[in-house]
Protein backbone atom coordinates (compact mmCIF):
# COMPACT_ATOMS: atom_id res chain seq x y z
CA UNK A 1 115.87 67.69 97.31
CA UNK A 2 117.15 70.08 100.05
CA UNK A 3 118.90 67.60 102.49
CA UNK A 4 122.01 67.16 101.23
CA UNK A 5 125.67 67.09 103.24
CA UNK A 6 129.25 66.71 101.93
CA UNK A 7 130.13 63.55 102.57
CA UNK A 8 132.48 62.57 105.08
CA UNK A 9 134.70 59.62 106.47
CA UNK A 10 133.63 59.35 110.32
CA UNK A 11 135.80 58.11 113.08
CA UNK A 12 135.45 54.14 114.41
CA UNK A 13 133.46 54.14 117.52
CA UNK A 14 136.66 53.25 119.23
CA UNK A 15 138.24 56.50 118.54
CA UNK A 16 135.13 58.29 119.81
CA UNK A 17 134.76 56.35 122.45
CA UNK A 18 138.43 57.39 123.33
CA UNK A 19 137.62 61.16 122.68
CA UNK A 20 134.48 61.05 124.67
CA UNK A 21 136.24 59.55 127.46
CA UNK A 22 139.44 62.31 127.49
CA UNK A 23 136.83 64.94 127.08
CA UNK A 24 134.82 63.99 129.94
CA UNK A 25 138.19 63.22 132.24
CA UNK A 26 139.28 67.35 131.14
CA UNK A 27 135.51 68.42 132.30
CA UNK A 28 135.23 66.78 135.42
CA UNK A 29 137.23 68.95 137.64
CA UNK A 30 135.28 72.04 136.30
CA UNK A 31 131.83 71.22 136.71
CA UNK A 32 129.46 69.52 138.67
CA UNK A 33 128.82 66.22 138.76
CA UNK A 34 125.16 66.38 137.63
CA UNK A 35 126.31 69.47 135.05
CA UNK A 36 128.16 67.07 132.34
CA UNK A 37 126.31 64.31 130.56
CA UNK A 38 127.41 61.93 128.63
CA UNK A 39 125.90 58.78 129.00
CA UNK A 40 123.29 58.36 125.99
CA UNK A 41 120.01 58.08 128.26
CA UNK A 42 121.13 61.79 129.35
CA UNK A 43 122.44 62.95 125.92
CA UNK A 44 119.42 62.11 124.17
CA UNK A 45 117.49 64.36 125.07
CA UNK A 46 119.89 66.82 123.44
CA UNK A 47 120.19 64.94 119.84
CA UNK A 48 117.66 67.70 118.26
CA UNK A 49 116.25 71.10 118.94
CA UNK A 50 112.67 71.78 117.72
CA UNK A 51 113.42 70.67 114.14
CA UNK A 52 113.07 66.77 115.42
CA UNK A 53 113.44 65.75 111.61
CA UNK A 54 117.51 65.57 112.25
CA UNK A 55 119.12 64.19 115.06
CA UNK A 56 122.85 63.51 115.52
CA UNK A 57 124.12 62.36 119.17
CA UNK A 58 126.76 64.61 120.97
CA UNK A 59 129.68 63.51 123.08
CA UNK A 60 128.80 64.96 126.00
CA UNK A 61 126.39 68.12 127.23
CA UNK A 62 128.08 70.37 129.78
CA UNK A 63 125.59 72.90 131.73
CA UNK A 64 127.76 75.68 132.82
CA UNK A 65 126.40 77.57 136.00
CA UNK A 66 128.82 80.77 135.51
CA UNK A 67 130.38 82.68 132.79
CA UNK A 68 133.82 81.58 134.14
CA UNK A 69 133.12 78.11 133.61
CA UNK A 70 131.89 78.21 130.30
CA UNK A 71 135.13 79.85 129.19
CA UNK A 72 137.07 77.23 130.84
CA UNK A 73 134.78 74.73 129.04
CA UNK A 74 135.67 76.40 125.75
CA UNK A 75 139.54 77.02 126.53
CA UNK A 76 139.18 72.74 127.09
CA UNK A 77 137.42 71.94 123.81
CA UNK A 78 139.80 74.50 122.19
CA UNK A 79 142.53 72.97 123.21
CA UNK A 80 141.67 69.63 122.09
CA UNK A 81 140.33 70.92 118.90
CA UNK A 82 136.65 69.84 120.02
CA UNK A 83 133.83 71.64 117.86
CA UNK A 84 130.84 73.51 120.13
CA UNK A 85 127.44 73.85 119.62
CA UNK A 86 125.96 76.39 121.80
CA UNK A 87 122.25 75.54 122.85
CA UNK A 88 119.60 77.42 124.57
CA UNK A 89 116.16 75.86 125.35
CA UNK A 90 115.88 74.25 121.82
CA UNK A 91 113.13 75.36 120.47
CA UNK A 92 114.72 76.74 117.58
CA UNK A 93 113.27 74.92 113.89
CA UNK A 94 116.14 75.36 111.67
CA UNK A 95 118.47 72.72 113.19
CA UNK A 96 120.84 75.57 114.71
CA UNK A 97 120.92 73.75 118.14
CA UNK A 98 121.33 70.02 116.50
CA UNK A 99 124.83 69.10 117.93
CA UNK A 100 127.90 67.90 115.69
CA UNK A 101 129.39 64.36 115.65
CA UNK A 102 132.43 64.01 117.75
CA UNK A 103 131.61 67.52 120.03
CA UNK A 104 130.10 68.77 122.64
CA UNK A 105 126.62 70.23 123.35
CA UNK A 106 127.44 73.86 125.83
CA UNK A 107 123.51 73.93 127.45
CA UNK A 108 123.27 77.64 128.65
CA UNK A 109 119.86 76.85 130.24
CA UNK A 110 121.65 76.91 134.17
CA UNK A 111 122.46 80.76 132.82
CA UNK A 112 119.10 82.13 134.12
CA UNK A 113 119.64 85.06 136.06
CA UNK A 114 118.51 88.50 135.30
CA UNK A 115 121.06 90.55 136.63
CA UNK A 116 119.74 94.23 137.22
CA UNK A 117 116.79 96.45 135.87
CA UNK A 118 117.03 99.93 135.57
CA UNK A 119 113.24 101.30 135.23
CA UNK A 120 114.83 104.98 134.75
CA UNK A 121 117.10 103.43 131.43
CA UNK A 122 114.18 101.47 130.62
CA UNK A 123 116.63 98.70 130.54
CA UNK A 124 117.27 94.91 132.04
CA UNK A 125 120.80 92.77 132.21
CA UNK A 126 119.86 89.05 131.65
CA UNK A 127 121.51 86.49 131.28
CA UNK A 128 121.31 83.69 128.10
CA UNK A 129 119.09 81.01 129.91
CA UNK A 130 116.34 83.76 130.77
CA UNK A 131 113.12 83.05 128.67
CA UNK A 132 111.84 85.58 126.83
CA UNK A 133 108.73 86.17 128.93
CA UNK A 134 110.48 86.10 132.12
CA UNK A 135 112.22 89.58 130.98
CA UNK A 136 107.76 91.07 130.42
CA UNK A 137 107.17 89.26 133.73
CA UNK A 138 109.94 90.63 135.79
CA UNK A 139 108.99 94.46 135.01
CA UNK A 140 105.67 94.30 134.68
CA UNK A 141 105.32 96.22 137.95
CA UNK A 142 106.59 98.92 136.31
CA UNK A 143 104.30 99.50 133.41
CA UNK A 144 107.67 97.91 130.79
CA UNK A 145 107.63 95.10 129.26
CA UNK A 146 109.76 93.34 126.45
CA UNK A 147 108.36 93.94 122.85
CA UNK A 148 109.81 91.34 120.89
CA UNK A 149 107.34 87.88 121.53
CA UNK A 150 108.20 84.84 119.10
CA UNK A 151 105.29 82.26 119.46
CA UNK A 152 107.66 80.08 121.86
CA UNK A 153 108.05 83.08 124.13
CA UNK A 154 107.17 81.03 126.96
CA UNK A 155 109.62 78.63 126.75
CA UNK A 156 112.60 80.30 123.99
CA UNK A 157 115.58 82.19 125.86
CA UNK A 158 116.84 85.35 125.18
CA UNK A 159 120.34 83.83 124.10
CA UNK A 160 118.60 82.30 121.36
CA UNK A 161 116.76 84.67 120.45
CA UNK A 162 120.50 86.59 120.41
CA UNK A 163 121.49 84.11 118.06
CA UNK A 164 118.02 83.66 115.64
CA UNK A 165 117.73 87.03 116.24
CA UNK A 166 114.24 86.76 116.42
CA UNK A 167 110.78 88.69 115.99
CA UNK A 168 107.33 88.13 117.13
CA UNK A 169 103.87 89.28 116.14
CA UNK A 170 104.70 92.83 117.29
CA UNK A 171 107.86 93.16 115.11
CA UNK A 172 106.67 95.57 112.64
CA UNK A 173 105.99 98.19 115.03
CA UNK A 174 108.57 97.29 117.77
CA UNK A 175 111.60 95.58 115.91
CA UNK A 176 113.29 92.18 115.87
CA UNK A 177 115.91 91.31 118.95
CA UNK A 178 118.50 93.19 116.97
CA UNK A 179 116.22 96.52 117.61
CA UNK A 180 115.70 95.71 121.06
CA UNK A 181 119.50 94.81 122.38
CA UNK A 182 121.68 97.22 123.64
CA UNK A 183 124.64 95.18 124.67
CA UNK A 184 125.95 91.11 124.39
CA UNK A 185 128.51 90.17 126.19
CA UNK A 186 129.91 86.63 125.13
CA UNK A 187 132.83 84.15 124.80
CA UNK A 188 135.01 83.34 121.88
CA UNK A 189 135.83 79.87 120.99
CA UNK A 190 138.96 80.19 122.91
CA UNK A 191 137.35 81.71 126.20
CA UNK A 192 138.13 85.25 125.52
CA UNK A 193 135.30 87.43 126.64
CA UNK A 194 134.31 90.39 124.10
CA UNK A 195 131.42 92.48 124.40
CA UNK A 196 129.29 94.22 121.63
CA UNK A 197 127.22 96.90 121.46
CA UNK A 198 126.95 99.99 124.18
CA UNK A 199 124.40 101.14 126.43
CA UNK A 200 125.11 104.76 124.68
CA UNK A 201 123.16 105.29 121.86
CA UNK A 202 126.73 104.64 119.47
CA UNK A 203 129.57 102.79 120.10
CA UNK A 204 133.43 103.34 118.63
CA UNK A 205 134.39 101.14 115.55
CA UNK A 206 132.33 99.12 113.67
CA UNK A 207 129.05 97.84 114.63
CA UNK A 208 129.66 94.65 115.77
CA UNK A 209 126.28 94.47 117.88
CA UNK A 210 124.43 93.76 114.04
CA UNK A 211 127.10 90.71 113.41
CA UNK A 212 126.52 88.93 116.30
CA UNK A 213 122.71 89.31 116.99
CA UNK A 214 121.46 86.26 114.09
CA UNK A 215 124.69 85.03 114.14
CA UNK A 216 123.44 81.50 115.16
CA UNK A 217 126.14 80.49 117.64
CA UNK A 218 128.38 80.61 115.18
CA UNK A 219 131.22 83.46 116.07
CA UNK A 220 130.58 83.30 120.35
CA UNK A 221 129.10 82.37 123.13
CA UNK A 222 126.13 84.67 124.76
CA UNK A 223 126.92 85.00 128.54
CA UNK A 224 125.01 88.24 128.97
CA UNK A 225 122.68 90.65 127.44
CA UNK A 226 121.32 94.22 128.15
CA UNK A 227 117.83 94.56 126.47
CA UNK A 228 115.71 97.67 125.91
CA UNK A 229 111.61 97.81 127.60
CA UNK A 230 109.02 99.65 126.51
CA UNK A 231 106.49 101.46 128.35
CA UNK A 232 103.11 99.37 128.31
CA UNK A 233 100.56 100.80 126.27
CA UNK A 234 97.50 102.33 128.10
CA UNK A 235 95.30 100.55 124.98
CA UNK A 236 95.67 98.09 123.05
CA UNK A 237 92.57 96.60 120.33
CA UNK A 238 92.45 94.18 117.46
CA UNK A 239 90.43 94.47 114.15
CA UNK A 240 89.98 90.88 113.20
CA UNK A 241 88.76 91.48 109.09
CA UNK A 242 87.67 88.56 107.11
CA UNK A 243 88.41 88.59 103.38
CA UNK A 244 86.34 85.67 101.02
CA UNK A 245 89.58 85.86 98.65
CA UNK A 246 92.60 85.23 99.84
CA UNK A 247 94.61 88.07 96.79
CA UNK A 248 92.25 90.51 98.57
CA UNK A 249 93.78 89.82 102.14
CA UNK A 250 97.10 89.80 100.87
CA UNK A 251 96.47 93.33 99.23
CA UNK A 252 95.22 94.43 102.17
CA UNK A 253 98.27 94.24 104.14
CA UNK A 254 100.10 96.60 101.07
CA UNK A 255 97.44 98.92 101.52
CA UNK A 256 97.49 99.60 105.42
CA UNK A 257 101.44 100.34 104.50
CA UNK A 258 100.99 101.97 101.84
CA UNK A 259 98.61 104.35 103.75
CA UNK A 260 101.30 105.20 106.04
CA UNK A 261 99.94 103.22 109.15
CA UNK A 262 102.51 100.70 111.10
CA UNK A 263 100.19 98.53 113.65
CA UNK A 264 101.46 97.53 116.36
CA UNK A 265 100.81 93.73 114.79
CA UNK A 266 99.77 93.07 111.17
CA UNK A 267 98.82 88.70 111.29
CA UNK A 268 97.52 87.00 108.32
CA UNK A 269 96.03 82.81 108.26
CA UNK A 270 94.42 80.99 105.76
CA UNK A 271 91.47 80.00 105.39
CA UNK A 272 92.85 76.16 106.80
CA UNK A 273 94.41 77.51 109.53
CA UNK A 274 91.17 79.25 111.03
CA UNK A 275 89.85 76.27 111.08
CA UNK A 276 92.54 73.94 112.59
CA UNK A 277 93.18 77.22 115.63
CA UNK A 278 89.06 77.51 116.22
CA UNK A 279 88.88 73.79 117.04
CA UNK A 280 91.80 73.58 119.47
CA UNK A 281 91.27 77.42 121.21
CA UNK A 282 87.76 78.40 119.85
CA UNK A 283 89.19 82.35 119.22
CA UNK A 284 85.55 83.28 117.34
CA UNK A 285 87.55 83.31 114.06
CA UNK A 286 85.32 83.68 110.66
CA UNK A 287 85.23 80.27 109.61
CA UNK A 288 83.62 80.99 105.84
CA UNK A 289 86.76 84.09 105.38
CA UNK A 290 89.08 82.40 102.90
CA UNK A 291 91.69 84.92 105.03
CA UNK A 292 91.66 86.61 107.72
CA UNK A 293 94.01 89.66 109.14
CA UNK A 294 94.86 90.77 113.03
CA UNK A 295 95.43 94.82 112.70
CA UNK A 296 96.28 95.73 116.43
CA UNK A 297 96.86 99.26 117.08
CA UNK A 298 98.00 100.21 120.76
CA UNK A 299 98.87 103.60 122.68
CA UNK A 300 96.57 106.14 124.15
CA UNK A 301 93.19 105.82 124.01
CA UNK A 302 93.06 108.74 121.41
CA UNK A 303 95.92 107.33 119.17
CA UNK A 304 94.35 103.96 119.08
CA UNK A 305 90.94 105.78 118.33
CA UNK A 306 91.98 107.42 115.82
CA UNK A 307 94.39 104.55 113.74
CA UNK A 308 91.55 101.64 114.29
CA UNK A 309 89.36 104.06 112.30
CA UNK A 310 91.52 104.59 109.61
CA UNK A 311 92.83 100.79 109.40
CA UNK A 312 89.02 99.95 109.47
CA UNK A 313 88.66 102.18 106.39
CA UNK A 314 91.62 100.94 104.37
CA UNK A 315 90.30 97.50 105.11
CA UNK A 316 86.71 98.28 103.99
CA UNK A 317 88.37 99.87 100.81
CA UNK A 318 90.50 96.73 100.49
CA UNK A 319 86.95 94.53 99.91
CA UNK A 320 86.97 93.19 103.57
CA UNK A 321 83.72 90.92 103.80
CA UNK A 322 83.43 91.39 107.65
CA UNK A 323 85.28 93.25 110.69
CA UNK A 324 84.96 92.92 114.25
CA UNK A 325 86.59 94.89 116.68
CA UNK A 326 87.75 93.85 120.18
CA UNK A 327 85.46 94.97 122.54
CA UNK A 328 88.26 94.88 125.73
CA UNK A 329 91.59 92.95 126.67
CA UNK A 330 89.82 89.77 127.21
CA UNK A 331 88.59 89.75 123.48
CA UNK A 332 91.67 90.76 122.13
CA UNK A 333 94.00 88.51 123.57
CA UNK A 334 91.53 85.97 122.73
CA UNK A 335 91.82 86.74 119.06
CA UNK A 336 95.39 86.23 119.72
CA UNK A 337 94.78 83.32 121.03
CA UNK A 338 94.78 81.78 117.69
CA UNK A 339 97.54 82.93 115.88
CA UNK A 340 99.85 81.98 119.25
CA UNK A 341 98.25 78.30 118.86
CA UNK A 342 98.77 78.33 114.92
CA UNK A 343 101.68 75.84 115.76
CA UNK A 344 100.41 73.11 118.23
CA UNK A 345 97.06 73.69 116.50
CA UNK A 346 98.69 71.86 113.71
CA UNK A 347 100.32 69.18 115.72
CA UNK A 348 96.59 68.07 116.50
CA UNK A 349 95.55 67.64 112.81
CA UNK A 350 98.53 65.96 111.57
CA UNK A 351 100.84 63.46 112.39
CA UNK A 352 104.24 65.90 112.01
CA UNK A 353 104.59 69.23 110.23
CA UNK A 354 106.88 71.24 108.74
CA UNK A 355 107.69 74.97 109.68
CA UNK A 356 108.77 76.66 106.80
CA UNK A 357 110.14 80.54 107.38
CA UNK A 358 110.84 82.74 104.32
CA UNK A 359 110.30 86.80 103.72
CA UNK A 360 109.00 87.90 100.57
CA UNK A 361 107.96 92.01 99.40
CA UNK A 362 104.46 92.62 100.89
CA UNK A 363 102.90 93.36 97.59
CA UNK A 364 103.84 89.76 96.80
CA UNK A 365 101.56 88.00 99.63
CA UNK A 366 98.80 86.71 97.13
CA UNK A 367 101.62 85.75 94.68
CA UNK A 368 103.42 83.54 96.89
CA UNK A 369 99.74 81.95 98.68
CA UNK A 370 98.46 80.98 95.05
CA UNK A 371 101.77 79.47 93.98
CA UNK A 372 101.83 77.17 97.58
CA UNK A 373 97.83 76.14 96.44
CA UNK A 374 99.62 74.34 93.47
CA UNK A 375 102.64 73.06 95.18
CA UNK A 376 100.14 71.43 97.20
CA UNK A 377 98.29 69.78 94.48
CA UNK A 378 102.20 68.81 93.02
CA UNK A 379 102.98 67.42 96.44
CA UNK A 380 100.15 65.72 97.51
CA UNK A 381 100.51 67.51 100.75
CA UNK A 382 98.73 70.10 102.94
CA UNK A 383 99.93 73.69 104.10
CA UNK A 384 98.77 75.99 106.76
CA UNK A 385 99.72 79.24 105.94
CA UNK A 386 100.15 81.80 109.00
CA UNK A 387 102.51 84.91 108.76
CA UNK A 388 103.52 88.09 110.02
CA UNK A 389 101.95 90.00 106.96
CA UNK A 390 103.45 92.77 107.99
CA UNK A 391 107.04 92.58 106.82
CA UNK A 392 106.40 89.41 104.73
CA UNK A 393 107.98 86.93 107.14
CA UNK A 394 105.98 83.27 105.77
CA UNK A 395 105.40 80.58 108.09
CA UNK A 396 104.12 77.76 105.87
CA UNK A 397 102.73 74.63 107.58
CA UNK A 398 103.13 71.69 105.71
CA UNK A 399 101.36 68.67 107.08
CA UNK A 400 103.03 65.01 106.45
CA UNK A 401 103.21 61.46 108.06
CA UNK A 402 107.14 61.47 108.88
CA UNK A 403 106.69 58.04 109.36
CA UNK A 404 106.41 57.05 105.89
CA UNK A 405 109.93 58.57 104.40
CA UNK A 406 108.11 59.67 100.63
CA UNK A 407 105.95 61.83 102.50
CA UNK A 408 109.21 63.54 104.54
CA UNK A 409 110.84 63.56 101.24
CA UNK A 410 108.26 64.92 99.65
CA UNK A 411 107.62 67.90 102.24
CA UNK A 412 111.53 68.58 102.09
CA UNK A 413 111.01 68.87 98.29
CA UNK A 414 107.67 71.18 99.04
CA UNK A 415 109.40 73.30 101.35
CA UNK A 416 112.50 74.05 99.15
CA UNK A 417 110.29 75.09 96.44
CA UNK A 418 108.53 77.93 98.93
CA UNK A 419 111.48 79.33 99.78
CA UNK A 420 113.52 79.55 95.87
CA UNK A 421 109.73 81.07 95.17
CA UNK A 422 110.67 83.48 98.24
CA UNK A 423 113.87 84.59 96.47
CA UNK A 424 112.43 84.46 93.23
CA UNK A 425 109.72 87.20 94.15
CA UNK A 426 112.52 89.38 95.90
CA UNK A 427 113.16 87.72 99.10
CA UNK A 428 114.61 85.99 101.83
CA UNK A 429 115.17 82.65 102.57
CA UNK A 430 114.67 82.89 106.12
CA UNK A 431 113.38 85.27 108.13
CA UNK A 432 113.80 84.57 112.01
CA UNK A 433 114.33 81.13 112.11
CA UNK A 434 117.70 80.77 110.41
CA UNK A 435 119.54 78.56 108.23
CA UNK A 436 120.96 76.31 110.38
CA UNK A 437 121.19 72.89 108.75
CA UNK A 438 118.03 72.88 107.45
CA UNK A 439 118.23 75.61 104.88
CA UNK A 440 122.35 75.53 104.02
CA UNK A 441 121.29 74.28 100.82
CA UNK A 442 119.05 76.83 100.09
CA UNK A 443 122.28 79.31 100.86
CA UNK A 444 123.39 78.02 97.43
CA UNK A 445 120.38 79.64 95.66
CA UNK A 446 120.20 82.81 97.35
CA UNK A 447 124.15 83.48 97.65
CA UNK A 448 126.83 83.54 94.82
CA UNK A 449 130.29 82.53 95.37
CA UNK A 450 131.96 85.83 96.59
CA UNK A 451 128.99 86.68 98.96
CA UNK A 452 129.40 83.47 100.78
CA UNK A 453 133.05 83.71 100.65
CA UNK A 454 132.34 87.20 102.46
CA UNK A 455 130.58 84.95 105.11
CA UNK A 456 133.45 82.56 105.45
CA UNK A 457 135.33 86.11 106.44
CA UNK A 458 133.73 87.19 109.03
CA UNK A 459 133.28 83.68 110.24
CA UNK A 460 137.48 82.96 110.61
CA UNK A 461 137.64 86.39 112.16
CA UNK A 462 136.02 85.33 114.92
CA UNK A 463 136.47 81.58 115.19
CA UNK A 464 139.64 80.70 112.83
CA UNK A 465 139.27 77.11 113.37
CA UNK A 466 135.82 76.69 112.79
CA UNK A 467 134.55 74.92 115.87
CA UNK A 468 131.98 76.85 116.96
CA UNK A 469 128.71 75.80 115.58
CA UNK A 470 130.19 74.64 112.51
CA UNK A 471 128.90 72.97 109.57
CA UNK A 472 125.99 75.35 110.01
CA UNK A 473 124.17 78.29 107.92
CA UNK A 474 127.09 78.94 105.42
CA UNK A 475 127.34 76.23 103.02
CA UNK A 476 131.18 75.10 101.93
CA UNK A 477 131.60 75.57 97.58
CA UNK A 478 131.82 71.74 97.44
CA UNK A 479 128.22 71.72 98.74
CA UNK A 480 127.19 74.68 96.40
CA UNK A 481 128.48 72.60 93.52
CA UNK A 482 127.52 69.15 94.78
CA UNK A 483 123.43 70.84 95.32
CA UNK A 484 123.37 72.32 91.90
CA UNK A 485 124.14 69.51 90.03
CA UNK A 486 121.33 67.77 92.15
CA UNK A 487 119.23 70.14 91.45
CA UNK A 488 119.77 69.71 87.44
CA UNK A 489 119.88 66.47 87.84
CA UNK A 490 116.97 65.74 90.13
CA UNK A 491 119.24 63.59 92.11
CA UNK A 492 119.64 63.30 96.11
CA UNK A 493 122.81 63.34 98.47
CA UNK A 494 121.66 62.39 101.60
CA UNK A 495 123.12 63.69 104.98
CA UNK A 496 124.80 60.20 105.55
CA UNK A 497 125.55 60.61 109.41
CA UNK A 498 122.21 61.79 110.60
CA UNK A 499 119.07 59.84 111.84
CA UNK A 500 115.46 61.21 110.72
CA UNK A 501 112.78 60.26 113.12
């Protein structure tokens, strides 16, 4: 079973009642009254971020409105040896953003400014409480927009997606966040302000820029960031190609690689989720394909010419039982209608679900879809499988009741075994989602001894006490030793001091 925690002797509720109460008392004269919460009915909504399965209530939530008082919050909690979980819009699914017991939540959502944009750098100074479409909205008037799209881009903020460093279902042409950040400025745990990155091509020393972005909150606190636009293509169209075997549609996506062609979006679903998207946004999938693939290509109307005739080819080649190409914008974005609704579409089949996200090889796609067709039969349990096929990034859906606690267990159990398959075939464990607290277990299986020791390293470098964020992503060797015995053993260790559902 993956959820699993050391186990630990908490504090009476006096005692936290005290520290809640000199916390508050240190806060007050820095913040707004209606910018500190700590009263449960405002805390609440707080206790999770969008992996609902854990929830753990904070001391208090403080919503910062300037850098300066965020590092005076942190200089506080420092002081009194107070852990911090940084938090965004929380809408991350890996548990990143699920406070600690006995700390305090640092909401960055008041943060929502973007600062300057430069149409001659092609560049834009946000800060962390900006949502990721905002930054596409704001310069849209000047033919740029912001490549990187996660599905949540409506609502997910660009300090998140800092600290997930996340993709989208443009990533294999135009990068993950890491590709597209120039600069983050942020705030140790003691309320020193550093800055990574440069907005020259190189900076002296070591490049910090790659430690921080997917850091998870973990080493500082974003304040700021400088992102990189693009220049809107003049085209963009989508060959959506239905395959009647699912191997062949996996293939497929090794072949358009392999041919040397990098769409601007590469999208693969199952054969189940068609069918659960067409109901809820009726995107004209195939509804017989057992897969189908998204190939967008985008640039001038020559280039895109030119690479949706070759994709077309490879995907004829590949045994593709049908293509249709998107006749103009208002067909394409309604193919991509779909894969942006894969999510809620599966909220309206099934009572919860659970969002898996691992990164196999590409050649492995068909390998990894048959072996989650028997976990599902072991299991008793559905699974939606929609991915970024074109770097491997899964995104298995399982479906479950969480209200009866086998069926939880059971998808915990399901999930684990996708993502040791992930590793097994070459892999990752995660691939924009994180570990958080939902996949430090898995840590264990990926990671020997001296790697995560590495990641202890660089972790006390930054935050030598180990309050920021922590209990998170790197799991301790008494966990390590703790999960393999569980695993031999077929055993479970609870996480004693959190409440599921």
């Amino acid at each position: 079973m993956i959820y699993m925690n050391m186990v630990t002797t908490l504090p009476d509720q006096a005692a936290i009642s005290a520290l809640q109460s000199k916390l508050v008392f240190a806060l007050k004269p820095i913040l707004p009254e209606h910018a500190l919460l700590w009263e449960p009915e405002d805390t609440i909504p707080y206790e999770c971020d969008g992996l609902a399965a854990y929830r753990r209530m904070p001391l208090a939530v403080a919503l910062p409105e300037t850098e300066e008082q965020a590092a005076q919050i942190l200089k506080i909690c420092y002081a009194m040896r107070v852990p911090v979980v940084p938090r965004g819009s929380g809408t991350g699914l890996s548990g990143g953003a699920m406070p600690i017991a006995q700390g305090l939540v640092l909401s960055l959502a008041k943060l929502k400014k973007i600062i300057s944009i430069d149409s001659f750098t092609r560049t834009a100074v946000v800060q962390p409480g900006v949502r990721n479409l905002a930054i596409s909205e704001a310069v849209a008037h000047l033919g740029l927009y912001y490549a990187p799209d996660p599905s949540s881009q409506i609502a997910c903020s660009i300090g998140g997606n800092v600290n997930e460093n996340s993709g989208g279902v443009h990533c294999l042409k135009y990068g993950l966040t890491l590709h597209n950040v120039l600069k983050v400025r942020g705030l140790l745990m003691n309320g020193e302000i550093v800055e990574f990155g440069s907005l020259a091509p190189d900076s002296p020393g070591l490049d910090l820029l790659a430690i921080m972005v997917g850091s998870e909150g973990m080493l500082a606190v974003v304040t700021e960031v400088t992102v990189k636009l693009v220049a809107k293509p003049k085209l963009a169209r989508v060959i959506m190609a239905s395959f009647d075997d699912i191997e062949k549609g996996g293939n497929a996506v090794a072949d358009i690689i392999a041919a040397g062609i990098i769409p601007a979006g590469l999208e693969m679903m199952d054969k189940a989720t068609t069918h659960a998207v067409e109901e809820f946004v009726h995107a004209g999938y195939d509804l017989d394909a057992s897969a189908i693939l998204l190939c967008e290509s985008d640039g001038t109307p020559e280039e895109v010419a030119e690479e949706i005739e070759r994709m077309t080819a490879v995907l004829e080649k590949s045994g593709a039982s049908g293509i249709q190409i998107s006749k103009d914008e208002t067909e394409r974005l309604k193919f991509w209608s779909g894969r942006k609704n894969a999510f809620p579409a599966a909220g309206r089949i099934a009572a919860d679900y659970y969002c898996m996200d691992g990164t196999i090889p590409r050649r492995h796609i068909a390998t990894l879809l048959k072996r989650i067709q028997v976990m599902e039969k072991k299991y008793g349990l559905s699974c939606l499988n929609v991915f970024h096929a074109g770097d491997g990034n899964m995104h298995p859906l399982i479906l479950f009741n969480g209200a009866d606690q086998d069926e939880w267990h059971r998808a915990e159990d399901f999930g684990t075994e996708i993502l040791e398959a992930c590793v097994e075939l070459g892999g990752t464990i995660t691939g924009e989602h994180g570990v958080g607290i939902e996949k430090i277990n898995s840590m264990c299986v990926q990671f020997g001894e001296g790697e995560r020791e590495a990641f202890w390293g660089v972790k006390d470098a930054f935050d030598p006490e180990r309050l920021l964020n922590p209990d998170k992503a790197i799991p301790s060797l008494h966990r390590c030793a703790e999960y393999g015995r569980m695993r031999i053993s077929g055993g479970a260790l609870p996480f004693p001091e959190l409440e599921r559902f």
